[in-house]
N, C-alpha and C. Protein backbone atom coordinates (compact mmCIF):
# COMPACT_ATOMS: atom_id res chain seq x y z
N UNK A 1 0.84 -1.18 0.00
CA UNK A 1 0.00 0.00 0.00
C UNK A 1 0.88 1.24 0.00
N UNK A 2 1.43 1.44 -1.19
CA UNK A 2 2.20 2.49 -1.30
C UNK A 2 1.54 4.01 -1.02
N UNK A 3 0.29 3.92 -1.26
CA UNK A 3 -0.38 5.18 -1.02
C UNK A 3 -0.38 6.00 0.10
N UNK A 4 -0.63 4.92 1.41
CA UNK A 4 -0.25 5.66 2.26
C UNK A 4 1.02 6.00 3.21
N UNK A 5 2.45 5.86 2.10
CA UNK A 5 3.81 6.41 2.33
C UNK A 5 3.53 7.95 2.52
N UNK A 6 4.40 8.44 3.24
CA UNK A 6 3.89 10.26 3.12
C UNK A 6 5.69 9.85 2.14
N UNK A 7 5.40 10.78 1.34
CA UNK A 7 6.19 11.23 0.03
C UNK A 7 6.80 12.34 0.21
N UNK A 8 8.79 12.38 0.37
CA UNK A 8 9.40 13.30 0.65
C UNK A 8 8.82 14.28 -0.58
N UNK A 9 9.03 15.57 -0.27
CA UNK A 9 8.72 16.81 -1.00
C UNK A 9 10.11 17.19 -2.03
N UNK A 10 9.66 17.27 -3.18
CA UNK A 10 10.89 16.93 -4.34
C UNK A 10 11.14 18.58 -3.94
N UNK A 11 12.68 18.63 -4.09
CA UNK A 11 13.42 19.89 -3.98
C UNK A 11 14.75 19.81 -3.89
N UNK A 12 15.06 21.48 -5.08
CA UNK A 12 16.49 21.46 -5.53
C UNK A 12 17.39 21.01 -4.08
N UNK A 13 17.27 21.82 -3.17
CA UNK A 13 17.86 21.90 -1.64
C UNK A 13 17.94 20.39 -1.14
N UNK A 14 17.51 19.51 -0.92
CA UNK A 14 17.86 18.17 -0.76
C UNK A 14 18.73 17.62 -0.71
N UNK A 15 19.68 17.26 0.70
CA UNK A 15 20.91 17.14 1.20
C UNK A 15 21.87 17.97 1.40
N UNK A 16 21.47 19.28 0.96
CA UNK A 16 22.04 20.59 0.92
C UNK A 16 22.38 20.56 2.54
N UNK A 17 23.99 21.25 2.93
CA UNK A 17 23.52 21.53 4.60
C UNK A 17 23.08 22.68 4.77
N UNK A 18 22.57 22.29 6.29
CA UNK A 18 21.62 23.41 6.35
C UNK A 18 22.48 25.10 6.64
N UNK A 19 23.52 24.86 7.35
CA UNK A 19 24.45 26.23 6.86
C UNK A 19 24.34 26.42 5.93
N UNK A 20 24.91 26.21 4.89
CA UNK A 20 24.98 26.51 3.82
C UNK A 20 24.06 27.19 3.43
N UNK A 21 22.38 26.30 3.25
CA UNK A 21 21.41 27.07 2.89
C UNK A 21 20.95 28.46 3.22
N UNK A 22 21.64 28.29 5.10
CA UNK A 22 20.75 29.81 5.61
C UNK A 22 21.97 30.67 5.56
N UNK A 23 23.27 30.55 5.04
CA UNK A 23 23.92 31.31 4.79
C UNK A 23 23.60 32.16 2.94
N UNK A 24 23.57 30.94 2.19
CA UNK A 24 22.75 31.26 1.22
C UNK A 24 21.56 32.36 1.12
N UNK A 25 20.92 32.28 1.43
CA UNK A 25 19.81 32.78 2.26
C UNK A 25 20.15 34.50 2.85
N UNK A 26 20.63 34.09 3.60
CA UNK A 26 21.47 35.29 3.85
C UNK A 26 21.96 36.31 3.23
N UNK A 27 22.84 35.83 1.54
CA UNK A 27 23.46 36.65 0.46
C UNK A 27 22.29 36.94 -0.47
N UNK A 28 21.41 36.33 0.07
CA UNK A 28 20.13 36.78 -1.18
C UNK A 28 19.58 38.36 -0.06
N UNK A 29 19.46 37.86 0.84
CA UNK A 29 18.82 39.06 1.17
C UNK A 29 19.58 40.09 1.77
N UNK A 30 20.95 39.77 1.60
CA UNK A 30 21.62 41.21 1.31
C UNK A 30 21.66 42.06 -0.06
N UNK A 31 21.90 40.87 -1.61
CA UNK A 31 22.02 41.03 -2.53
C UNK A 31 20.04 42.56 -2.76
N UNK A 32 19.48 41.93 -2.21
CA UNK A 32 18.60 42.55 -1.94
C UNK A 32 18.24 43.91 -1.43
N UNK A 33 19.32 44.64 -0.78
CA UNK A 33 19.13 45.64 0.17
C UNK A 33 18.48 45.18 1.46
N UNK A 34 18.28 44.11 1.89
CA UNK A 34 17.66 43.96 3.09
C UNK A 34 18.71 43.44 4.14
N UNK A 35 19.94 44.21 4.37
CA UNK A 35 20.81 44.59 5.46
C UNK A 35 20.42 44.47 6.76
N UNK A 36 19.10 44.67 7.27
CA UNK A 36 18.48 44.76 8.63
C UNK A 36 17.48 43.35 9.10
N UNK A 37 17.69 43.10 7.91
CA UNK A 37 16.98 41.05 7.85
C UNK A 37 16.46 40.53 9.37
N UNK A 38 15.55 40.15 9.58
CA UNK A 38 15.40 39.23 10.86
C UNK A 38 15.56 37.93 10.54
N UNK A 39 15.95 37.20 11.60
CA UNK A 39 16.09 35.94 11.71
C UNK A 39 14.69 35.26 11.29
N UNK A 40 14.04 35.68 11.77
CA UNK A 40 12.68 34.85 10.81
C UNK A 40 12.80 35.51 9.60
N UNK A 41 12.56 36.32 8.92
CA UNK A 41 12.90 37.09 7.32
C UNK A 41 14.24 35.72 6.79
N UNK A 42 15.31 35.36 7.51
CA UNK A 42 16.21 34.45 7.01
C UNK A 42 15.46 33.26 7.13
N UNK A 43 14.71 32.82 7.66
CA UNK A 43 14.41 31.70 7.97
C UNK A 43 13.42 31.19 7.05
N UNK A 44 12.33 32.36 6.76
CA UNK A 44 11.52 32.01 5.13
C UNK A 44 12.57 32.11 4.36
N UNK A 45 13.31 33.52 3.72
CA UNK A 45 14.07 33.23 2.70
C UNK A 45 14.62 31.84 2.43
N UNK A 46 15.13 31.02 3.80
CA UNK A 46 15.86 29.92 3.26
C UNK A 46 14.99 28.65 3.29
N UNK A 47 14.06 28.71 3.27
CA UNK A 47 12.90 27.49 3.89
C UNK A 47 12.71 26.93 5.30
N UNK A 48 13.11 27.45 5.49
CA UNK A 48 13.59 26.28 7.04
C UNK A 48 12.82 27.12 8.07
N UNK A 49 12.30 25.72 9.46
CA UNK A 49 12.12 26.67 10.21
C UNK A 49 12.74 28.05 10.89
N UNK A 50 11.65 28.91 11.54
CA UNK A 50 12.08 29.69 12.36
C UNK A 50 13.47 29.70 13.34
N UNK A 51 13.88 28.23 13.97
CA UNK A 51 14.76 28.07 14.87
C UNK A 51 15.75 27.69 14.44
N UNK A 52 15.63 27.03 13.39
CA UNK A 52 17.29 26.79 12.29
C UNK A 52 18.40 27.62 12.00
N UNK A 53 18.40 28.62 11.87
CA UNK A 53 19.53 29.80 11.89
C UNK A 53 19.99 30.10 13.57
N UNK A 54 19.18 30.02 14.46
CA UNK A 54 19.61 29.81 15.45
C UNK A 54 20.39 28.87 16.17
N UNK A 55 19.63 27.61 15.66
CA UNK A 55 20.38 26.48 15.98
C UNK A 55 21.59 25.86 15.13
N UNK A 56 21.53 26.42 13.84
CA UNK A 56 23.14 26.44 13.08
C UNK A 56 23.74 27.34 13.42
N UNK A 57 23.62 28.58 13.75
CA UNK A 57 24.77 29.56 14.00
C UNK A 57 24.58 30.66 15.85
N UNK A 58 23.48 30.38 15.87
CA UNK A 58 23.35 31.23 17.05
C UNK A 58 22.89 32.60 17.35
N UNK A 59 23.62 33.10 16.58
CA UNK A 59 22.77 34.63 16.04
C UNK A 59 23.31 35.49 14.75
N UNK A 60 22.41 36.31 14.69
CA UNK A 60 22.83 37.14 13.29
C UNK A 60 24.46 37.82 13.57
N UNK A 61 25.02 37.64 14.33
CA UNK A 61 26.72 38.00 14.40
C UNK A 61 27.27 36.96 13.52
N UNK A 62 26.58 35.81 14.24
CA UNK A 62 27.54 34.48 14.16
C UNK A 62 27.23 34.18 12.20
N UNK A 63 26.24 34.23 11.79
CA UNK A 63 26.22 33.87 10.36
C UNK A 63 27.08 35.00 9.57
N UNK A 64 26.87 36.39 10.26
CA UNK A 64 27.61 37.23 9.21
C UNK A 64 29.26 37.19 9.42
N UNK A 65 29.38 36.36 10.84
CA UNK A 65 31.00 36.28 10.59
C UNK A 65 31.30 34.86 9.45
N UNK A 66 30.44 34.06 9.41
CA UNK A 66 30.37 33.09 8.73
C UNK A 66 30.25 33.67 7.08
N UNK A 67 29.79 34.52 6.92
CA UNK A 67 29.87 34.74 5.61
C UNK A 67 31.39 35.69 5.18
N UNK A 68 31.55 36.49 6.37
CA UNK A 68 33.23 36.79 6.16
C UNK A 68 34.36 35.46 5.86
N UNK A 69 33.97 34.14 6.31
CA UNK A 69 35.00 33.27 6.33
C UNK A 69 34.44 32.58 5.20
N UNK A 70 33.64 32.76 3.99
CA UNK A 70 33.53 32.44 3.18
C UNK A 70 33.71 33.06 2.23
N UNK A 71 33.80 34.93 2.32
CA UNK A 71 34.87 35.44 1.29
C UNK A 71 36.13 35.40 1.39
N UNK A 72 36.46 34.98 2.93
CA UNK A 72 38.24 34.72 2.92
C UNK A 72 38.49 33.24 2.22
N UNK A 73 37.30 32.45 2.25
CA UNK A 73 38.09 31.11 1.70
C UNK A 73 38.24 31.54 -0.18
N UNK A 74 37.12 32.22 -0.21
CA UNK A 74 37.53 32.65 -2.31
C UNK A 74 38.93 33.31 -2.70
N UNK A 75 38.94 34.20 -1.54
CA UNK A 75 40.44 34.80 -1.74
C UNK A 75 41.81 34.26 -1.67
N UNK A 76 41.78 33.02 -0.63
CA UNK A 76 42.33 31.77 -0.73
C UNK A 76 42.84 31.02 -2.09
N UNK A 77 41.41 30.73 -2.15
CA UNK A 77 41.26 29.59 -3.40
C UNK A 77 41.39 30.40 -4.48
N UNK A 78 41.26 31.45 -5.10
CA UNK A 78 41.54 32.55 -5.96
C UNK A 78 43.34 32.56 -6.02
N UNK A 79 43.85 32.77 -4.65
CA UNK A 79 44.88 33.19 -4.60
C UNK A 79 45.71 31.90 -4.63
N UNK A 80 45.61 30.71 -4.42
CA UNK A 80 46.34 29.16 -4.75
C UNK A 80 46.00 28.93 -6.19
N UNK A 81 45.28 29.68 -6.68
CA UNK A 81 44.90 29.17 -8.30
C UNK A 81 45.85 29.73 -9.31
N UNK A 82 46.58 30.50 -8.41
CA UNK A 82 47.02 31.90 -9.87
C UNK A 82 48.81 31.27 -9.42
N UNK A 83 49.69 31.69 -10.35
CA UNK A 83 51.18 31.60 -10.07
C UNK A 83 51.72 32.86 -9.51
N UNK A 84 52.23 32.35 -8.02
CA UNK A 84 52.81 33.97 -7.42
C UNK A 84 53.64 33.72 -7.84
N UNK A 85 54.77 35.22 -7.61
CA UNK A 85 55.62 35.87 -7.88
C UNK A 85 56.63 35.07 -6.76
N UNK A 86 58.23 34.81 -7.23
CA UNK A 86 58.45 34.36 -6.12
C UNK A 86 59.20 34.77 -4.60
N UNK A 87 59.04 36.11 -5.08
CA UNK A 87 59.21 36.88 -3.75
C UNK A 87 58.23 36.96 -2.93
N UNK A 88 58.57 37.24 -1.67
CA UNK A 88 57.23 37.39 -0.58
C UNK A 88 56.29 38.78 -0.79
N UNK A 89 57.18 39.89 -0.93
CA UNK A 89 56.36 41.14 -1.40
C UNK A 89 55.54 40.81 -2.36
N UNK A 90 56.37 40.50 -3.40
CA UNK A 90 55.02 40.10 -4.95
C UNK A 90 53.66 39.35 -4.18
N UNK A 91 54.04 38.27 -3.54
CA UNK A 91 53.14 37.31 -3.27
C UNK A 91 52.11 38.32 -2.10
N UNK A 92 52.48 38.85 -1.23
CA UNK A 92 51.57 39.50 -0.50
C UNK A 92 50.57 40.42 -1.02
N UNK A 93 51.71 41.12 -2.05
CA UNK A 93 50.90 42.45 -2.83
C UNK A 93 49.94 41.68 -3.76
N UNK A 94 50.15 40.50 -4.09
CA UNK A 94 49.20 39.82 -5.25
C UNK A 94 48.08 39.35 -4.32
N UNK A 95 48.43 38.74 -2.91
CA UNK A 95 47.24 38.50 -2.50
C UNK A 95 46.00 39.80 -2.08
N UNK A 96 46.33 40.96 -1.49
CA UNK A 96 45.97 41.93 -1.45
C UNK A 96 45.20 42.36 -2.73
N UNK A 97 45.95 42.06 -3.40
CA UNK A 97 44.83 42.34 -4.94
C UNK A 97 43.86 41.59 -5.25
N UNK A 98 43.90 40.71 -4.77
CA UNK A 98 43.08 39.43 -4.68
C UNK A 98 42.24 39.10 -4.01
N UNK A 99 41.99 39.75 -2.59
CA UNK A 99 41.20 40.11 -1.71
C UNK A 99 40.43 41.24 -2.03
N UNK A 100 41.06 41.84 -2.09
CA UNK A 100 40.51 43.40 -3.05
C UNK A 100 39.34 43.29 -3.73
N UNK A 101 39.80 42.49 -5.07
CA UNK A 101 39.19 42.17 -6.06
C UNK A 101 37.67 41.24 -5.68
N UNK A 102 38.14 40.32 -4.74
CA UNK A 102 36.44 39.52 -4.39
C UNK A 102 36.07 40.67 -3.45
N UNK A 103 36.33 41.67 -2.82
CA UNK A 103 35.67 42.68 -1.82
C UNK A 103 35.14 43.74 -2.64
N UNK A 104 35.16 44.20 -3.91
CA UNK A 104 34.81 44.79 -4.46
C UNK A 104 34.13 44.08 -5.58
N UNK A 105 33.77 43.06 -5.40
CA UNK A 105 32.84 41.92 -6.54
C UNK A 105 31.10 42.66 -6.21
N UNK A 106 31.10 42.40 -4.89
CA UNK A 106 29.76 43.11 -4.57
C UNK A 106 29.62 43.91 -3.22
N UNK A 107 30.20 45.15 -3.86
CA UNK A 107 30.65 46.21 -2.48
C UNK A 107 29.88 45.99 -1.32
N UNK A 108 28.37 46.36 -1.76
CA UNK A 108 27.29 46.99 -0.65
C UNK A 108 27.64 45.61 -0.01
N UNK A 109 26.99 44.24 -0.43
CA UNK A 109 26.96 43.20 0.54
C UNK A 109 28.43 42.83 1.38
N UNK A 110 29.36 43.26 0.57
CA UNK A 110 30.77 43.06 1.43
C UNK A 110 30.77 43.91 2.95
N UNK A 111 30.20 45.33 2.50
CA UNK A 111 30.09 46.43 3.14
C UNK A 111 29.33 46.39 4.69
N UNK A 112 27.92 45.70 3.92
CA UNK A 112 27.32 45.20 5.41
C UNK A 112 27.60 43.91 6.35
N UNK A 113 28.41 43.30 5.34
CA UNK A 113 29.12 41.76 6.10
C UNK A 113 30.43 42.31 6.89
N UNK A 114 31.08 43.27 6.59
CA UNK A 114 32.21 43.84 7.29
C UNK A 114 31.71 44.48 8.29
N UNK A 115 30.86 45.35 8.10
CA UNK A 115 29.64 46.25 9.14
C UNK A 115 29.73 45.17 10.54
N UNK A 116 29.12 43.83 10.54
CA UNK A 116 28.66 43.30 11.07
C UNK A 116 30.31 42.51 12.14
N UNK A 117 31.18 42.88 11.62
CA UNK A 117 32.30 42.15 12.51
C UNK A 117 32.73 42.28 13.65
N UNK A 118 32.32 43.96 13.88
CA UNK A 118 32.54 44.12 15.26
C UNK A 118 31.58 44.05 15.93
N UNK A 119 30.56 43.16 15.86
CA UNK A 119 29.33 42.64 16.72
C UNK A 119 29.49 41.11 17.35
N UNK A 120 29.68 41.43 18.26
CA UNK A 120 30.27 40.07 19.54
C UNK A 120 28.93 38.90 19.28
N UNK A 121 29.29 37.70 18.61
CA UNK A 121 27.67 36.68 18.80
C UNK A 121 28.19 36.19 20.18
N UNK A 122 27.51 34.43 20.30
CA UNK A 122 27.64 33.86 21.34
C UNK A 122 28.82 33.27 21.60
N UNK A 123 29.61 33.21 21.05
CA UNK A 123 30.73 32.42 21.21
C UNK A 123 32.12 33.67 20.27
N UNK A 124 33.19 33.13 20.57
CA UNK A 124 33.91 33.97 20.01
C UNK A 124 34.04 33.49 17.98
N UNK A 125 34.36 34.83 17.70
CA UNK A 125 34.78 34.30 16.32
C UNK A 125 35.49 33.75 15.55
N UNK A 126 35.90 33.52 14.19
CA UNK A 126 37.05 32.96 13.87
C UNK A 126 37.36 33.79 12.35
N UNK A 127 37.13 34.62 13.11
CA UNK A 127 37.36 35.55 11.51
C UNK A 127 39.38 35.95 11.24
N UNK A 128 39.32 36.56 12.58
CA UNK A 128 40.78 36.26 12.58
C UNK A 128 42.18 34.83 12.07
N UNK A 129 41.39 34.36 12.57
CA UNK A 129 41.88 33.10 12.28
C UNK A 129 42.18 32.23 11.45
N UNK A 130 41.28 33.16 11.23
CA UNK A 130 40.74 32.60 9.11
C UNK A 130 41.61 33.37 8.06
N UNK A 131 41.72 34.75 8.58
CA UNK A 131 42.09 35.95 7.63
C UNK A 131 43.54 35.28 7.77
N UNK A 132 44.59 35.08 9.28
CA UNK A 132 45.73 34.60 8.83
C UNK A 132 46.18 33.57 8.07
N UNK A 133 44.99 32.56 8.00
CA UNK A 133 45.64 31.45 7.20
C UNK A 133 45.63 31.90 5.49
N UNK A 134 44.99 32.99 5.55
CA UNK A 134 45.25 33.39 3.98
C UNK A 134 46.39 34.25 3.81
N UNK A 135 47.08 34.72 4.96
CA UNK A 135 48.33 35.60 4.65
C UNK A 135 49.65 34.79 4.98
N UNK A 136 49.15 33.20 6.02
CA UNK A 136 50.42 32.62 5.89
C UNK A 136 50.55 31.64 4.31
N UNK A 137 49.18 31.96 4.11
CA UNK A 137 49.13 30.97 2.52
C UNK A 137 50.34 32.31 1.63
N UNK A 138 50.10 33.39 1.91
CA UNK A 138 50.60 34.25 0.75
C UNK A 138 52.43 34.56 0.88
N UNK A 139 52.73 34.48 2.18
CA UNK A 139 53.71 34.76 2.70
C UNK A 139 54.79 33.32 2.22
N UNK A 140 54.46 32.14 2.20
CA UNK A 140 54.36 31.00 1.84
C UNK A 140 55.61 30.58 2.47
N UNK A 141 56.67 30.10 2.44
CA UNK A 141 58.17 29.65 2.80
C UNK A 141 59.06 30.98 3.45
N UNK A 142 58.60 32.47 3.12
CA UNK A 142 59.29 33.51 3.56
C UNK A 142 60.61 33.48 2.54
N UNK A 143 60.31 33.16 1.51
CA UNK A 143 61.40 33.13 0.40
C UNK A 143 61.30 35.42 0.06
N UNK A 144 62.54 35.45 0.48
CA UNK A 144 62.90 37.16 -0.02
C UNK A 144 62.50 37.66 1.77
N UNK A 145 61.91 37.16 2.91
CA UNK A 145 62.69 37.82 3.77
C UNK A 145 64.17 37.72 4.54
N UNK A 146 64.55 38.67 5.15
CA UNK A 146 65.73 38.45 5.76
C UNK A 146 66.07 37.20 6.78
N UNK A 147 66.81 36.42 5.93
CA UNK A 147 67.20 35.03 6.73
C UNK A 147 66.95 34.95 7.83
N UNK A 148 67.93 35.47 9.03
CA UNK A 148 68.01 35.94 10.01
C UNK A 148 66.51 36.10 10.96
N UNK A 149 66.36 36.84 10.19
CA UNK A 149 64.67 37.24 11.02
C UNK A 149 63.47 36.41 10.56
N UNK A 150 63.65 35.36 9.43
CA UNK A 150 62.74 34.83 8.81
C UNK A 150 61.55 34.21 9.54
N UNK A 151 61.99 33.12 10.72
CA UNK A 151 61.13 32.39 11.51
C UNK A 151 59.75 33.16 12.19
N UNK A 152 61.04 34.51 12.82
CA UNK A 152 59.88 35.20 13.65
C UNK A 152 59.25 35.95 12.85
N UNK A 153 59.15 36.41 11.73
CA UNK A 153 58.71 37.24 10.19
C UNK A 153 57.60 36.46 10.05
N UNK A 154 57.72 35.14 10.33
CA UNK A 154 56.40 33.97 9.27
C UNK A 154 55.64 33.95 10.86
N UNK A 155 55.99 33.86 11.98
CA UNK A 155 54.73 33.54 13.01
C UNK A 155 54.27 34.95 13.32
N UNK A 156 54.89 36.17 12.78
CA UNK A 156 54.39 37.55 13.22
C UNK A 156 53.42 38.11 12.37
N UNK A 157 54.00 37.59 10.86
CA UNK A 157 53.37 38.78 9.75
C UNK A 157 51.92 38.22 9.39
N UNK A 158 51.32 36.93 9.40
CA UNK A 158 50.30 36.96 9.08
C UNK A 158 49.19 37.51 9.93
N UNK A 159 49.16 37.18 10.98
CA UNK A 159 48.17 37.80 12.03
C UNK A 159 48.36 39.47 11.79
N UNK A 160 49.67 40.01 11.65
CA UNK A 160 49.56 41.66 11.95
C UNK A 160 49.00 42.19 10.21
N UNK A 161 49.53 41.30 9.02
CA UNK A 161 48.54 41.79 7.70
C UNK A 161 47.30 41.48 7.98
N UNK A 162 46.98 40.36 8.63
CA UNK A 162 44.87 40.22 9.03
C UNK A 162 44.78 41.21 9.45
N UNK A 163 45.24 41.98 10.79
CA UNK A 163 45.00 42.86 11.35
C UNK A 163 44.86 44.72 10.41
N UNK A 164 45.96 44.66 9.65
CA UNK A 164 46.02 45.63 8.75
C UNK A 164 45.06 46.29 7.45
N UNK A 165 44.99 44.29 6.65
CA UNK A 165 44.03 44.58 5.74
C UNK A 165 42.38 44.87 6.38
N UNK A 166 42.17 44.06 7.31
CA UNK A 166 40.99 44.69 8.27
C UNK A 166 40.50 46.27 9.00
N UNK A 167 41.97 46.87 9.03
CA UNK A 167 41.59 47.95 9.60
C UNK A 167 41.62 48.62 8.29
N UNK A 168 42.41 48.60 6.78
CA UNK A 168 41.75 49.27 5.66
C UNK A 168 40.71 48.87 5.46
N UNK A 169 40.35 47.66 5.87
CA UNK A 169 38.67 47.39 5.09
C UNK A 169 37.62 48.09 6.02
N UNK A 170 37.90 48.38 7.17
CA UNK A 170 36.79 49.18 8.00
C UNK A 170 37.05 50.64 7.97
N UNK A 171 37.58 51.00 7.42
CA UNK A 171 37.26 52.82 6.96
C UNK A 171 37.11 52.63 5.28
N UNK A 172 36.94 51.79 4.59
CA UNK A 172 36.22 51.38 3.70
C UNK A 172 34.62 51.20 3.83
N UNK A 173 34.52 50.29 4.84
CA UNK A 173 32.98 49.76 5.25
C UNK A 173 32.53 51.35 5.34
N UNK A 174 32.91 51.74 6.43
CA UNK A 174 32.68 53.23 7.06
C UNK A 174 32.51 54.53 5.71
N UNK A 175 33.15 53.91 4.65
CA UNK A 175 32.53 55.18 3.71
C UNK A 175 33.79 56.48 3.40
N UNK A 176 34.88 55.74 4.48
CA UNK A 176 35.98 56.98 4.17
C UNK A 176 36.93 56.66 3.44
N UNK A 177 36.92 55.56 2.82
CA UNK A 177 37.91 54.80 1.52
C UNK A 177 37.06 54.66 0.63
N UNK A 178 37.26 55.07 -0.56
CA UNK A 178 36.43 54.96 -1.95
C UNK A 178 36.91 53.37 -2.08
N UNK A 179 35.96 52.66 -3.50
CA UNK A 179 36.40 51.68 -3.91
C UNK A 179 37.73 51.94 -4.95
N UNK A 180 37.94 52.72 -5.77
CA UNK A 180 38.81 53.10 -6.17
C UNK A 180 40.24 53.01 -5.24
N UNK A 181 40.10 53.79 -4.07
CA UNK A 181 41.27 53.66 -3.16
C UNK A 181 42.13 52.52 -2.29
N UNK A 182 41.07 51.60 -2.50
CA UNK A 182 40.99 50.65 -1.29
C UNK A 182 42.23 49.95 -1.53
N UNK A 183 42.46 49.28 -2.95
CA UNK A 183 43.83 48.40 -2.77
C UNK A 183 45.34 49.37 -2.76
N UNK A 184 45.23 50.44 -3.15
CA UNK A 184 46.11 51.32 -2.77
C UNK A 184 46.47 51.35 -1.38
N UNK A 185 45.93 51.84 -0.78
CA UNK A 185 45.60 51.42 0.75
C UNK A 185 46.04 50.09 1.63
N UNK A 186 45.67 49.51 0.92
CA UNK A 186 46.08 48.10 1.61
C UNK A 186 47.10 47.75 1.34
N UNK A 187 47.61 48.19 -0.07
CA UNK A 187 48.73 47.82 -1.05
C UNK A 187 50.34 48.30 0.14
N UNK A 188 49.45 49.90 0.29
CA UNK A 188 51.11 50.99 1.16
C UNK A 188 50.85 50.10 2.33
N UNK A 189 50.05 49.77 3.75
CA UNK A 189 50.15 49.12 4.62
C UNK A 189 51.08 47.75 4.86
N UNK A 190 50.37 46.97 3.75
CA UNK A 190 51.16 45.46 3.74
C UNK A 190 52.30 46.24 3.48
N UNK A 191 53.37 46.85 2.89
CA UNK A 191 54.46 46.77 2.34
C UNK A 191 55.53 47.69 3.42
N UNK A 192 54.62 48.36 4.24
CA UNK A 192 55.11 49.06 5.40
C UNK A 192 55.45 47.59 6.58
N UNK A 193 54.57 47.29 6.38
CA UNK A 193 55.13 45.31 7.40
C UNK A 193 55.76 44.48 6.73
N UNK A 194 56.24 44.81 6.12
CA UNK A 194 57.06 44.23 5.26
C UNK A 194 58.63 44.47 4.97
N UNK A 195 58.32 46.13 5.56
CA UNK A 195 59.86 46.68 5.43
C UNK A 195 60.80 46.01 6.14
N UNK A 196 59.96 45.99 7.81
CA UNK A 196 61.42 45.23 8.28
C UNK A 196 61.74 44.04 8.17
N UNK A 197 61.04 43.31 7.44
CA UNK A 197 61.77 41.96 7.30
C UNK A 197 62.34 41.41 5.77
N UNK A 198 61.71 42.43 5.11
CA UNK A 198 61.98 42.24 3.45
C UNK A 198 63.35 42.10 3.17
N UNK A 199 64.15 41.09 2.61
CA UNK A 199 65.76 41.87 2.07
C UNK A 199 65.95 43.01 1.22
């Protein structure tokens, strides 16, 4: 009596995880202008109940830092795709361009996902954490810094470029860096941390 099986509901989303989806979800209704989104507003957008964005991420901090660590992984994977330069400057300044370049793919939504970083969720973040593994990806062996100083150069410089390209990207967010300016900006910073260990 097949009839009375209840019959899963056919849909594209099917096995999809559910992060994913309500992060998904999420870029639609920024792509949107709807920056001020409620957690239920995410929760239709993505199908799912009401308590699902809560119970995948915790709160609207926690998904929008989640969507920061999903433009750092493009800039990543962007930046392992291409052939650096084999100096460390080239390679930093290329990643910087490269970050740049997906941060200015779709300003406004970058704009309000950066907006959202200095908002504490429930647990701490990992945005940091994230941002260095893309500057020890860029920094790579420390090939072209000074021998000598090299070791402490590779456990110092990625955390203090996260820290750098972040503080250009928030007077960006803020409206006081044009898009025009921005990799300029980031470009003179990285290369100022760079002086002292560069040969």
């Amino acid at each position: 009596m097949t009839g009375n099986k209840p019959q899963a509901a056919p849909t594209a989303v099917r096995g999809e995880p559910l992060r994913q989806r309500v992060m998904d979800a999420a870029e639609r209704l920024l792509r949107r202008g709807k920056a001020d989104f409620s957690m239920r507003d995410l929760a239709t957008e993505a199908g799912v109940s009401f308590a699902t964005p809560f119970n995948q991420f915790g709160s609207k901090a926690a998904i929008m830092h989640a969507l920061s660590g999903r433009r750092i992984d493009t800039m990543a994977e962007r930046f392992a795709a291409m052939s650096p330069p084999a100096d460390v400057a080239g390679r930093v300044l290329l990643a910087i361009d490269t970050a740049v370049a997906v941060m200015l793919e779709e300003p406004e939504i970058n704009r309000a996902v950066m907006g959202w970083l200095g908002t504490a969720g429930p647990s701490p973040g990992k945005v940091l954490a994230h941002s260095t593994t893309l500057w020890s990806l860029a920094l790579g062996a420390g090939e072209g810094l000074i021998a000598a100083d090299r070791q402490r150069a590779l456990r110092a410089l990625p955390e203090h470029l996260a820290f750098a390209f972040r503080g250009v990207l928030s007077f960006w967010t803020a409206g006081e860096l044009s898009d025009a300016d921005l990799a300029a900006q980031a470009r003179a910073v990285a290369q100022t941390l760079l002086l002292g260990f560069a040969e």
